[in-house]
Every structure is written in C-alpha cells, then in structure tokens.
PDB file of N, CA and C in Angstrom:
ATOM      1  N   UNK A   1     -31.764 -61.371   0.109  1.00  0.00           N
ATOM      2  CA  UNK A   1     -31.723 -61.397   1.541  1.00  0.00           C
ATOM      3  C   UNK A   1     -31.446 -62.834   1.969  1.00  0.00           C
ATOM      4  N   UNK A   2     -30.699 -62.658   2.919  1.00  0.00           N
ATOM      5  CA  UNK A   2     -30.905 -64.024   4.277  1.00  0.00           C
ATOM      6  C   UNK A   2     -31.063 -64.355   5.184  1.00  0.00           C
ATOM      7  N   UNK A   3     -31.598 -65.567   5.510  1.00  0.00           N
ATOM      8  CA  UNK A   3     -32.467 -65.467   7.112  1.00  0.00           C
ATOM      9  C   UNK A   3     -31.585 -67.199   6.963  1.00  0.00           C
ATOM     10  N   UNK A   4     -31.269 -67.010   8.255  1.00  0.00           N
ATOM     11  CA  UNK A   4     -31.037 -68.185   9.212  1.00  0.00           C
ATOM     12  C   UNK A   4     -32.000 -68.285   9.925  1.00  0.00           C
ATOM     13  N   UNK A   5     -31.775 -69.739  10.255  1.00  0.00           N
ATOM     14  CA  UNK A   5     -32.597 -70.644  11.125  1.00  0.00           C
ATOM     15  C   UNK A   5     -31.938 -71.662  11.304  1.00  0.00           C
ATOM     16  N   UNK A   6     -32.018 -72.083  13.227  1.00  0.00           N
ATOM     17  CA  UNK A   6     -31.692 -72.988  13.844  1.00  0.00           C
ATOM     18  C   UNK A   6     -32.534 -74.173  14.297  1.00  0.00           C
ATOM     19  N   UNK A   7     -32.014 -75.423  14.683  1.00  0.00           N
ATOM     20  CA  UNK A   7     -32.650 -76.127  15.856  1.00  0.00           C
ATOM     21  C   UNK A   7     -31.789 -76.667  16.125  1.00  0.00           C
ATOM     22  N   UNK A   8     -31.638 -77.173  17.267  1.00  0.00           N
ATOM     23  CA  UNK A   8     -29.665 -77.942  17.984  1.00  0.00           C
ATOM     24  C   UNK A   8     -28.927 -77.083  17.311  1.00  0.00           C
ATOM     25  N   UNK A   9     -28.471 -78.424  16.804  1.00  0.00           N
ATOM     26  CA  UNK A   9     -27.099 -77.593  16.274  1.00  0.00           C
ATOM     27  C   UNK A   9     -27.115 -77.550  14.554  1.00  0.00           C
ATOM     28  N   UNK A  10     -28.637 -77.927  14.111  1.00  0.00           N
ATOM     29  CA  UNK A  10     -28.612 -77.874  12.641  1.00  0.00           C
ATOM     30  C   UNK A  10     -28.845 -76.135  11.903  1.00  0.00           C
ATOM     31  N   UNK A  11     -28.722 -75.835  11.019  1.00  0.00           N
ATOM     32  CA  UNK A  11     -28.993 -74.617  10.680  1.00  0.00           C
ATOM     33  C   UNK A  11     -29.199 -74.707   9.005  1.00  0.00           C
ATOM     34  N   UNK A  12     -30.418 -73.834   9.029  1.00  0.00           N
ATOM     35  CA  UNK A  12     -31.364 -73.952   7.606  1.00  0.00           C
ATOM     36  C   UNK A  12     -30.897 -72.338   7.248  1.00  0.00           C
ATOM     37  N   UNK A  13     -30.631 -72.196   6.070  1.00  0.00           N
ATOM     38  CA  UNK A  13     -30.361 -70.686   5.180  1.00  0.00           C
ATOM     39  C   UNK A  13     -31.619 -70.990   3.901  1.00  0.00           C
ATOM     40  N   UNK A  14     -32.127 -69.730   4.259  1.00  0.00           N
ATOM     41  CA  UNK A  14     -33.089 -69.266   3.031  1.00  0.00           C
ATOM     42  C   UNK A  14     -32.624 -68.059   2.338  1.00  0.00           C
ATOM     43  N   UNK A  15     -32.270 -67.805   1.164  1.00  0.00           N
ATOM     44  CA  UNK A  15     -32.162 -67.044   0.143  1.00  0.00           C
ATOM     45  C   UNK A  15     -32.537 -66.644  -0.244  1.00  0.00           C
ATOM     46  N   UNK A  16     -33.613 -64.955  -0.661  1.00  0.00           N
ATOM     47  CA  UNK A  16     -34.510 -64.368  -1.776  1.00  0.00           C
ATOM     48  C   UNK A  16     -33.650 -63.640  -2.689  1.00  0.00           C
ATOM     49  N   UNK A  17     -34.178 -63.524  -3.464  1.00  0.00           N
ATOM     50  CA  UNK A  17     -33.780 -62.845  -4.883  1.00  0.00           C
ATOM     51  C   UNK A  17     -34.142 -62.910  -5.999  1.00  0.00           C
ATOM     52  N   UNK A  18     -33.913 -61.701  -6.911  1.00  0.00           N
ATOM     53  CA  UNK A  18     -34.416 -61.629  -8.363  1.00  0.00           C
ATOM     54  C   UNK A  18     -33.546 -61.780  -8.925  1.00  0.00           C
ATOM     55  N   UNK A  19     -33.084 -62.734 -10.118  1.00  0.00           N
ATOM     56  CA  UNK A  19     -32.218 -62.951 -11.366  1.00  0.00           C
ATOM     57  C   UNK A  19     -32.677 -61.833 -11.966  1.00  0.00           C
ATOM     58  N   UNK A  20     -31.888 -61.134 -12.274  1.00  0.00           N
ATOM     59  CA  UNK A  20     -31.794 -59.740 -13.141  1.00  0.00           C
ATOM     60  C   UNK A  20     -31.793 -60.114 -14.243  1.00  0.00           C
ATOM     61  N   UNK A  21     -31.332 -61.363 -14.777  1.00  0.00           N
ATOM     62  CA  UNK A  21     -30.810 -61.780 -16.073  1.00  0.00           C
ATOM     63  C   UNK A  21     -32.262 -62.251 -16.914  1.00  0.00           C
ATOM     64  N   UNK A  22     -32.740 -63.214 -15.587  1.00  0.00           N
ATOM     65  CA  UNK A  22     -34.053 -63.689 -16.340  1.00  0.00           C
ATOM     66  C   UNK A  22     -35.512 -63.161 -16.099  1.00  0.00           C
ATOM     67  N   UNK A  23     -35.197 -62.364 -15.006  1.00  0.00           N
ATOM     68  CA  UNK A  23     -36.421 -61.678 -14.260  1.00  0.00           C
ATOM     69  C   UNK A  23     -37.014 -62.806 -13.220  1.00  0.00           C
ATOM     70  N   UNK A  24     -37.080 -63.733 -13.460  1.00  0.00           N
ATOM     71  CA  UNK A  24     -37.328 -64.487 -12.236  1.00  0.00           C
ATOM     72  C   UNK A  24     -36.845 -64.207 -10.366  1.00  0.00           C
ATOM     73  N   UNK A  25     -38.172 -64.800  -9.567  1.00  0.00           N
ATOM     74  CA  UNK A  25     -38.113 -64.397  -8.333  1.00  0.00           C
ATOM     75  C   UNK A  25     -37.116 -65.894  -7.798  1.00  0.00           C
ATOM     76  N   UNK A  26     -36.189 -65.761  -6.884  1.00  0.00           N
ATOM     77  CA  UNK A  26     -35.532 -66.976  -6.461  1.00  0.00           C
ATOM     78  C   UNK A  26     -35.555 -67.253  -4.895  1.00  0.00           C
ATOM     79  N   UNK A  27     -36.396 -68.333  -4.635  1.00  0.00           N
ATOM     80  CA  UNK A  27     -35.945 -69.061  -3.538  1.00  0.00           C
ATOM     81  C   UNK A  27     -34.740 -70.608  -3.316  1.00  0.00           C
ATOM     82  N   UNK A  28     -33.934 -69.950  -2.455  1.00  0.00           N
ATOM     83  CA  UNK A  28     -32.850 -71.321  -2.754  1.00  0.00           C
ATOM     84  C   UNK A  28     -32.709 -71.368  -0.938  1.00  0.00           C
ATOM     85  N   UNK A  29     -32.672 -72.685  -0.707  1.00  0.00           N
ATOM     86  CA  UNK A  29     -32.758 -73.060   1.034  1.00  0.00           C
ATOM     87  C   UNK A  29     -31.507 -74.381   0.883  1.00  0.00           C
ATOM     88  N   UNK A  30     -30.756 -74.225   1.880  1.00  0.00           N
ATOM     89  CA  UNK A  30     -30.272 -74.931   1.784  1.00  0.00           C
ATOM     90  C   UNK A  30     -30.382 -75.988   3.638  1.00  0.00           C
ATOM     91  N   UNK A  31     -30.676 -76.721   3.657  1.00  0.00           N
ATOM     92  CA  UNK A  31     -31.297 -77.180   4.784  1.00  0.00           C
ATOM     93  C   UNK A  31     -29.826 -78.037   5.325  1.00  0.00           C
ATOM     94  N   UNK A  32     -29.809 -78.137   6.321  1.00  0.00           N
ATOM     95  CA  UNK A  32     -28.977 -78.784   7.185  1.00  0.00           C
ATOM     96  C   UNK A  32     -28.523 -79.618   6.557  1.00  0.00           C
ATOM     97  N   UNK A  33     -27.410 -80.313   6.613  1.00  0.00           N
ATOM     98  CA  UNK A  33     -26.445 -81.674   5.303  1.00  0.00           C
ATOM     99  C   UNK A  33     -26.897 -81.845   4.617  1.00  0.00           C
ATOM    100  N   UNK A  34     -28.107 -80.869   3.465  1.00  0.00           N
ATOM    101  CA  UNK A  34     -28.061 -81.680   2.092  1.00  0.00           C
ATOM    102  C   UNK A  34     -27.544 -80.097   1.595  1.00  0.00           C
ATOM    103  N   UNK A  35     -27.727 -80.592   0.121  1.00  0.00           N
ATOM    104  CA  UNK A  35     -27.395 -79.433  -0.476  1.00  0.00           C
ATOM    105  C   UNK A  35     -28.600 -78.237  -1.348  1.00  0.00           C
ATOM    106  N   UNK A  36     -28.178 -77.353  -1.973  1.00  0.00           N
ATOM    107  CA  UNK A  36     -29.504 -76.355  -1.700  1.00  0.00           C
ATOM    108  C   UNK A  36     -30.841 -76.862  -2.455  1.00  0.00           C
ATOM    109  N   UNK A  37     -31.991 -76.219  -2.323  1.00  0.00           N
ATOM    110  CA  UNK A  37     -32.800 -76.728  -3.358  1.00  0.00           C
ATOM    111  C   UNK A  37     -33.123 -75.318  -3.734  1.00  0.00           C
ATOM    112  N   UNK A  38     -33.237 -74.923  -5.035  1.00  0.00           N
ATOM    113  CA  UNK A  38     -33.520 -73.932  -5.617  1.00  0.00           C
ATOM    114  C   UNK A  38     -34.969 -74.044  -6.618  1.00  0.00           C
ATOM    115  N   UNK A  39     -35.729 -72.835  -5.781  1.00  0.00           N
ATOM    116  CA  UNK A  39     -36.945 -72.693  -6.962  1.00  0.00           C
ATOM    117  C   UNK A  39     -37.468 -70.944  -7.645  1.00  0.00           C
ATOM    118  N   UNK A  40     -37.370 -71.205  -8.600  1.00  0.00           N
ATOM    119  CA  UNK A  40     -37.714 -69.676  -9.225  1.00  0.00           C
ATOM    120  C   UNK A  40     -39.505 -69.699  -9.678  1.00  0.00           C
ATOM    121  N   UNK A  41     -39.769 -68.513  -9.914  1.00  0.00           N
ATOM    122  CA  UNK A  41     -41.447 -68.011  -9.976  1.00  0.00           C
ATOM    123  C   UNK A  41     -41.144 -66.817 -11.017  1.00  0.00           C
ATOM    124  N   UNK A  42     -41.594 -67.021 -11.650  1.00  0.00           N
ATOM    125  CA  UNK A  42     -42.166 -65.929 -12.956  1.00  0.00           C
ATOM    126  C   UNK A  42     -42.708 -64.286 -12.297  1.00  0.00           C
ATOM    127  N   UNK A  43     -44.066 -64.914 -10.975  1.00  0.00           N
ATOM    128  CA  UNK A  43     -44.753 -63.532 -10.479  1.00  0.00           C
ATOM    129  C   UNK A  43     -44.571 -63.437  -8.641  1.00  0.00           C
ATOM    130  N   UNK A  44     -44.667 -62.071  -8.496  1.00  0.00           N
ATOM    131  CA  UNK A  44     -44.663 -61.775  -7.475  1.00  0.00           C
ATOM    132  C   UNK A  44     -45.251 -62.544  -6.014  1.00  0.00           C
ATOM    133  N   UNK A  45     -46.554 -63.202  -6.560  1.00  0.00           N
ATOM    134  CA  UNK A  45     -47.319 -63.646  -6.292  1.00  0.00           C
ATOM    135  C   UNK A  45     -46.912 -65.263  -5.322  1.00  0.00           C
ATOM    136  N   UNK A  46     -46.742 -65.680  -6.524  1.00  0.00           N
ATOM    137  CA  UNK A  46     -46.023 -67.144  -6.226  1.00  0.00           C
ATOM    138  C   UNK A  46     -45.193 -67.367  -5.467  1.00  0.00           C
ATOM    139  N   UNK A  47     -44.330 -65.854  -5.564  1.00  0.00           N
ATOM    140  CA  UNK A  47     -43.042 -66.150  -5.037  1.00  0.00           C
ATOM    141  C   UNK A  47     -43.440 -66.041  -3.725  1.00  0.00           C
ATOM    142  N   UNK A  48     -44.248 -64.755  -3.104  1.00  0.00           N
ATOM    143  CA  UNK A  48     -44.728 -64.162  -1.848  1.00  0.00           C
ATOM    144  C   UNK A  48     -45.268 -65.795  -1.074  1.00  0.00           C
ATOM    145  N   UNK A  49     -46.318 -66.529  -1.967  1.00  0.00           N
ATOM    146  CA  UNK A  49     -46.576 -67.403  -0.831  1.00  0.00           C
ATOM    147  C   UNK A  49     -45.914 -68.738  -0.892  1.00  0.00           C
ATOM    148  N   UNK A  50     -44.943 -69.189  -1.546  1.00  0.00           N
ATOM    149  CA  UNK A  50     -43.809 -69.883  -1.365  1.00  0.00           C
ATOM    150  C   UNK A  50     -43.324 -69.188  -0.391  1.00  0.00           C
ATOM    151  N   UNK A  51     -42.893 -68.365  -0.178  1.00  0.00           N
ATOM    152  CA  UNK A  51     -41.990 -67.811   1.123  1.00  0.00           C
ATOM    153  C   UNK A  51     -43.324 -68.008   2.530  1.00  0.00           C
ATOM    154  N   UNK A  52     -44.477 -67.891   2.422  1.00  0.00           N
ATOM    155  CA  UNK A  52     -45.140 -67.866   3.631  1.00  0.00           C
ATOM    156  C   UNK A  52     -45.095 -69.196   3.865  1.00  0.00           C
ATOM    157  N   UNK A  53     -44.945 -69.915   2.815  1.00  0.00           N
ATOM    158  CA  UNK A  53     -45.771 -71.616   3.090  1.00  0.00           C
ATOM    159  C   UNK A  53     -44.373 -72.402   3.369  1.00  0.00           C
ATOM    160  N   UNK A  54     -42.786 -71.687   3.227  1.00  0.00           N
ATOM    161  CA  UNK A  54     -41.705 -71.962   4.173  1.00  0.00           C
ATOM    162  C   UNK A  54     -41.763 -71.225   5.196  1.00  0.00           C
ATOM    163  N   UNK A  55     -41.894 -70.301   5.885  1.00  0.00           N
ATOM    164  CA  UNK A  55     -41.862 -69.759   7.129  1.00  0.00           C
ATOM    165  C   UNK A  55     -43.130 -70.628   8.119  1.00  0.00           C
ATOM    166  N   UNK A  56     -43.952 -71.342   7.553  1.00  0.00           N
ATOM    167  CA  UNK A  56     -45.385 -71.998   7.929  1.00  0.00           C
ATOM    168  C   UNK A  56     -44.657 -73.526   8.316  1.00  0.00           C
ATOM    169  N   UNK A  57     -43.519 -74.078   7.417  1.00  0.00           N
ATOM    170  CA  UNK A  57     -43.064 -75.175   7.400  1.00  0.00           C
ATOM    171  C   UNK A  57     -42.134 -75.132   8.502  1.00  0.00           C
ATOM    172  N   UNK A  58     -41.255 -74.420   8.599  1.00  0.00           N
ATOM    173  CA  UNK A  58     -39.582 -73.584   9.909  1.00  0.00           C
ATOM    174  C   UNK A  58     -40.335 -74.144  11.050  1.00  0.00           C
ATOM    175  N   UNK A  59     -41.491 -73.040  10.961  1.00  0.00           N
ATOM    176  CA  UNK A  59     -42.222 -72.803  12.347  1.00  0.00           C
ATOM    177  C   UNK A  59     -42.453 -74.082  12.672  1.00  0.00           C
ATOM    178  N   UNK A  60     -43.331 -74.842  11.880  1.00  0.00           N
ATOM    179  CA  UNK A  60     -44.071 -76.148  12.056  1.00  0.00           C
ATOM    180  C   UNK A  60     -42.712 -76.910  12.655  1.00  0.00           C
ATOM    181  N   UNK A  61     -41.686 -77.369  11.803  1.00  0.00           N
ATOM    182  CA  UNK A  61     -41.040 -77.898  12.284  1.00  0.00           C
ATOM    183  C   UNK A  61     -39.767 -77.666  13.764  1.00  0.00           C
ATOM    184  N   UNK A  62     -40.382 -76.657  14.462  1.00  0.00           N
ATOM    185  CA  UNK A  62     -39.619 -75.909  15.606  1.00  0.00           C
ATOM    186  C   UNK A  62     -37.943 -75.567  14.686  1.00  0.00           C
ATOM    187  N   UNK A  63     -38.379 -74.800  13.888  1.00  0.00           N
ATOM    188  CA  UNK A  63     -36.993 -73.731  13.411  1.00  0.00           C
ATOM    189  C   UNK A  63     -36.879 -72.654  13.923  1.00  0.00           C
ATOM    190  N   UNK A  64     -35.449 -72.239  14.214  1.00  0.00           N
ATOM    191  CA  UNK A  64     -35.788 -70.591  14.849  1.00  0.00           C
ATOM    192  C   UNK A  64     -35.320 -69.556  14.235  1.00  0.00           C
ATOM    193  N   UNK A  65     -35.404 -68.204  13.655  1.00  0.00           N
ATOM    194  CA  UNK A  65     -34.265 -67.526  12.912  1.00  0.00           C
ATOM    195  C   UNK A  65     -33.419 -67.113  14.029  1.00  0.00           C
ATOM    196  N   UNK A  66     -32.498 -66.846  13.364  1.00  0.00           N
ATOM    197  CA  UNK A  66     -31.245 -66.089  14.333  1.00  0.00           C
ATOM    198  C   UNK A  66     -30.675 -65.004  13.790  1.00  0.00           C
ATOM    199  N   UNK A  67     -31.398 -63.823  14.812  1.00  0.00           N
ATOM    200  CA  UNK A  67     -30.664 -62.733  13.791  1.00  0.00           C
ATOM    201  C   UNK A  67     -31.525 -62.103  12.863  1.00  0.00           C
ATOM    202  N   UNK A  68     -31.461 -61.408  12.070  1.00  0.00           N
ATOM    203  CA  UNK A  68     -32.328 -60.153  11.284  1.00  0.00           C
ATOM    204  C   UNK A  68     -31.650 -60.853  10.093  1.00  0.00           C
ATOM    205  N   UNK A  69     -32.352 -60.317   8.566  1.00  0.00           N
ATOM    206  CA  UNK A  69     -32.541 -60.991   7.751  1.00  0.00           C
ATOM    207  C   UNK A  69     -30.721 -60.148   7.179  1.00  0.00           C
ATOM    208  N   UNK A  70     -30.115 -60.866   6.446  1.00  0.00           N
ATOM    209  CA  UNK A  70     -28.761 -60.268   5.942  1.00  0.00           C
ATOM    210  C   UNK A  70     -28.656 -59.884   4.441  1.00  0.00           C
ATOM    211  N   UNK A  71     -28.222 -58.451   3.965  1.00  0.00           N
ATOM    212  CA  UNK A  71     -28.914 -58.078   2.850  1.00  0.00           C
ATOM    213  C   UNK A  71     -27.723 -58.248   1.720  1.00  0.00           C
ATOM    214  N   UNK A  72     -27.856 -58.808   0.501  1.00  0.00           N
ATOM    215  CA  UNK A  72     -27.145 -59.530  -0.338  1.00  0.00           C
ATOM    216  C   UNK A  72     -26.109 -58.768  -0.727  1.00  0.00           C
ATOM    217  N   UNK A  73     -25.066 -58.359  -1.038  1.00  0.00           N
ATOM    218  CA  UNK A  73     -23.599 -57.130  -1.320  1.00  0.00           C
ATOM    219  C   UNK A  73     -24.691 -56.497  -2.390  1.00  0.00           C
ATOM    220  N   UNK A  74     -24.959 -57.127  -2.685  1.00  0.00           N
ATOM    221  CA  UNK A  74     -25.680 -56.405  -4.240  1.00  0.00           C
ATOM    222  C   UNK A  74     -27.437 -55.888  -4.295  1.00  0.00           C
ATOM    223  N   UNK A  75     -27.706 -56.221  -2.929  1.00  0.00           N
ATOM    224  CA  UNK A  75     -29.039 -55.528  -2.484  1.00  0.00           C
ATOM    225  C   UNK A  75     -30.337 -56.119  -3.130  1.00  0.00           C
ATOM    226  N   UNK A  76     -31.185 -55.960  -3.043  1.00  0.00           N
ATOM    227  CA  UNK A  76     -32.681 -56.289  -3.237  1.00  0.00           C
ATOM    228  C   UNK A  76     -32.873 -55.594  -4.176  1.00  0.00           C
ATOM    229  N   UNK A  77     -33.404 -56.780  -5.980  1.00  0.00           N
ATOM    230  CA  UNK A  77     -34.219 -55.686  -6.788  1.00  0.00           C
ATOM    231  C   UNK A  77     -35.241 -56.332  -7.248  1.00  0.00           C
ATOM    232  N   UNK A  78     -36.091 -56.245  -6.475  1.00  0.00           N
ATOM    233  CA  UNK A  78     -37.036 -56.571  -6.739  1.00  0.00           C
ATOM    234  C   UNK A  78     -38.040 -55.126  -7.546  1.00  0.00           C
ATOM    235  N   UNK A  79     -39.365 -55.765  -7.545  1.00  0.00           N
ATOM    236  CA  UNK A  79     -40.131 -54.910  -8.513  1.00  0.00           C
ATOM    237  C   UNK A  79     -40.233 -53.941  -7.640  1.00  0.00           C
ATOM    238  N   UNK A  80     -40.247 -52.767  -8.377  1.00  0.00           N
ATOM    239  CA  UNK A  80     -40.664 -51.296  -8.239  1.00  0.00           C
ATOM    240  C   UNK A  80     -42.479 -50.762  -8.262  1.00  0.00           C
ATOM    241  N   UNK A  81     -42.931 -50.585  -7.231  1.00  0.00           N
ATOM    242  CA  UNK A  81     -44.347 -50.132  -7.365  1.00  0.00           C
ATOM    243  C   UNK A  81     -44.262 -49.141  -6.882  1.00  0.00           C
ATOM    244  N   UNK A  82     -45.480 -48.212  -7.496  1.00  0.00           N
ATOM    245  CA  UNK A  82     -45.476 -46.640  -7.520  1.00  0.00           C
ATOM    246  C   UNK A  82     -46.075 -46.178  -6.397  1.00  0.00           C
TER     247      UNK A  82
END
C-alpha cells in the first residue's frame, strides 16, 4: 500500500509490504528531497508499531495524507489469520 502525505508543497510517500522472497515486513518512506529510507521487520509486531510510531511522527510534524491509501498492482500479502 500507499499513503501520501503533504505539507506546502513538500510530499512524504510511505510504502507497506511483504518481500515474498524473504518474508520480511517492509517499510520504505521516502520524505521530501532525500531519497527513500527503507526498513524491514522479521514480525508482525514490529512492523505494526513502526507504522504507528510514523503516523505519531506525520501527525507531530503537521503532515497530511491525501487521499486513501493506493493498493500495490500486486496487492497486499501479508499474513493470513484464521
């Protein structure tokens, strides 16, 4: 998935996803003129509050999303629970 986020005229992209290859969870952001920073997580867990403790950071720093989250050509595979 992707979520934009604005402020002026800068704009922040956050990235989720699972490497199929390695099983790893992926966050990659690429923030206004630099280039991306990418971090992967082994468990569900990690990954879940890395993503809260950037949406905690957006906010903090007056980011806004724009738009509904955009879903990857190749879709979300994340883990399967019963």
């Amino acid at each position: 998935m992707i979520w934009r986020f604005e402020r002026g005229d800068e704009v922040v992209r956050v990235e989720t996803r699972v490497d199929n290859s390695s099983g790893e969870y992926v966050v990659e952001v690429t923030w206004a003129g630099r280039q991306a920073e990418t971090e992967r997580f082994l468990d569900n867990a990690a990954f879940r509050t890395r993503i809260l403790e950037l949406e905690s950071q957006l906010a903090g720093e007056h980011w806004a999303q724009v738009g509904g989250p955009e879903v990857l050509w190749d879709g979300w595979r994340g883990p399967v629970t019963n």
